[in-house]
Protein backbone atom coordinates (compact mmCIF):
# COMPACT_ATOMS: atom_id res chain seq x y z
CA UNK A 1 0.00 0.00 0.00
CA UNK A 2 1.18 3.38 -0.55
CA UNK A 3 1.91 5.97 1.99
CA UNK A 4 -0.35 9.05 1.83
CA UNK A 5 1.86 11.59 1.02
CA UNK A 6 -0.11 14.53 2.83
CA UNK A 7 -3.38 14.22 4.73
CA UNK A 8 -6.43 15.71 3.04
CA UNK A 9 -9.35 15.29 5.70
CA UNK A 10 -9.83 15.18 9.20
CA UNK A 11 -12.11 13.39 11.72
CA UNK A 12 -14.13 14.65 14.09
CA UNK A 13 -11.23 13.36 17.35
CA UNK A 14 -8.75 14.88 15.04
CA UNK A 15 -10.55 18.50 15.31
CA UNK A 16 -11.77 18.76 18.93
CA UNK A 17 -7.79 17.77 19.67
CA UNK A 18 -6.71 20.55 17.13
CA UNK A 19 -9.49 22.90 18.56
CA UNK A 20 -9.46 21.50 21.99
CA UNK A 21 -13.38 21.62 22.20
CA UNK A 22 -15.78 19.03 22.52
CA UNK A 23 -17.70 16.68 20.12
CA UNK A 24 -20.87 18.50 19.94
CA UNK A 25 -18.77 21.61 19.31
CA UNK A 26 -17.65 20.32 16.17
CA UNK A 27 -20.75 18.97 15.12
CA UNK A 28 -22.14 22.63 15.88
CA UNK A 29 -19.73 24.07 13.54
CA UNK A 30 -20.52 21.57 10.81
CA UNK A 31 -23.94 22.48 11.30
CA UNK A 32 -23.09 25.63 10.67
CA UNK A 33 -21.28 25.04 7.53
CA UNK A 34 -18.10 27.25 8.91
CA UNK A 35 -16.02 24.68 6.64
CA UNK A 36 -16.40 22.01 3.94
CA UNK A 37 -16.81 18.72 5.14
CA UNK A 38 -18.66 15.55 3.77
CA UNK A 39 -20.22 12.44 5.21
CA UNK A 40 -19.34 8.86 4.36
CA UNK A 41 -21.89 6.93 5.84
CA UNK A 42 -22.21 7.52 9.71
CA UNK A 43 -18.18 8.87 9.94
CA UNK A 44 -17.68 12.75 8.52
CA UNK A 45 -14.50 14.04 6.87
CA UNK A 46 -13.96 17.72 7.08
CA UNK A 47 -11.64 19.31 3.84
CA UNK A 48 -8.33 20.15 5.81
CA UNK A 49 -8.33 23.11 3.38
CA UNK A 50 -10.84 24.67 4.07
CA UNK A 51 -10.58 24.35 8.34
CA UNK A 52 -6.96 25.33 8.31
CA UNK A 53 -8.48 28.05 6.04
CA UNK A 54 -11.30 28.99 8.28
CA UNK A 55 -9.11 28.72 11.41
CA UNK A 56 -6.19 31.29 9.88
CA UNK A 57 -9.39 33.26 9.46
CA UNK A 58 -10.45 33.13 13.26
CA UNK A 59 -6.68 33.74 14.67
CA UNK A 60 -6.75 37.31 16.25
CA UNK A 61 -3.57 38.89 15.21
CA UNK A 62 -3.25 41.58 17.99
């Protein structure tokens, strides 16, 4: 199998660790539509793109 040269998605886990919130935070957001994600089956895949995006957007630069 090849190795996955750079990571395209995340997980839910993957942001609450990165945002250091809880599940139903990130669900919220994805609710909201504050980034692209899409669902494969009952798991959901956020576009890492478009969070890292989103977050540089959100970083207060005081």
């Amino acid at each position: 199998m090849e190795n996955v040269k750079e990571k395209r998605c995340y997980t839910v886990k993957e942001l609450q660790e990165i945002l250091g919130v809880s599940r139903s935070t990130v669900y919220d957001l994805l609710k909201k539509n504050e980034f692209r994600w899409l669902q494969i089956g009952t798991s959901y895949r956020i576009s890492k793109k478009s969070f890292d995006e989103w977050l540089d957007n959100k970083i207060c630069t005081e």
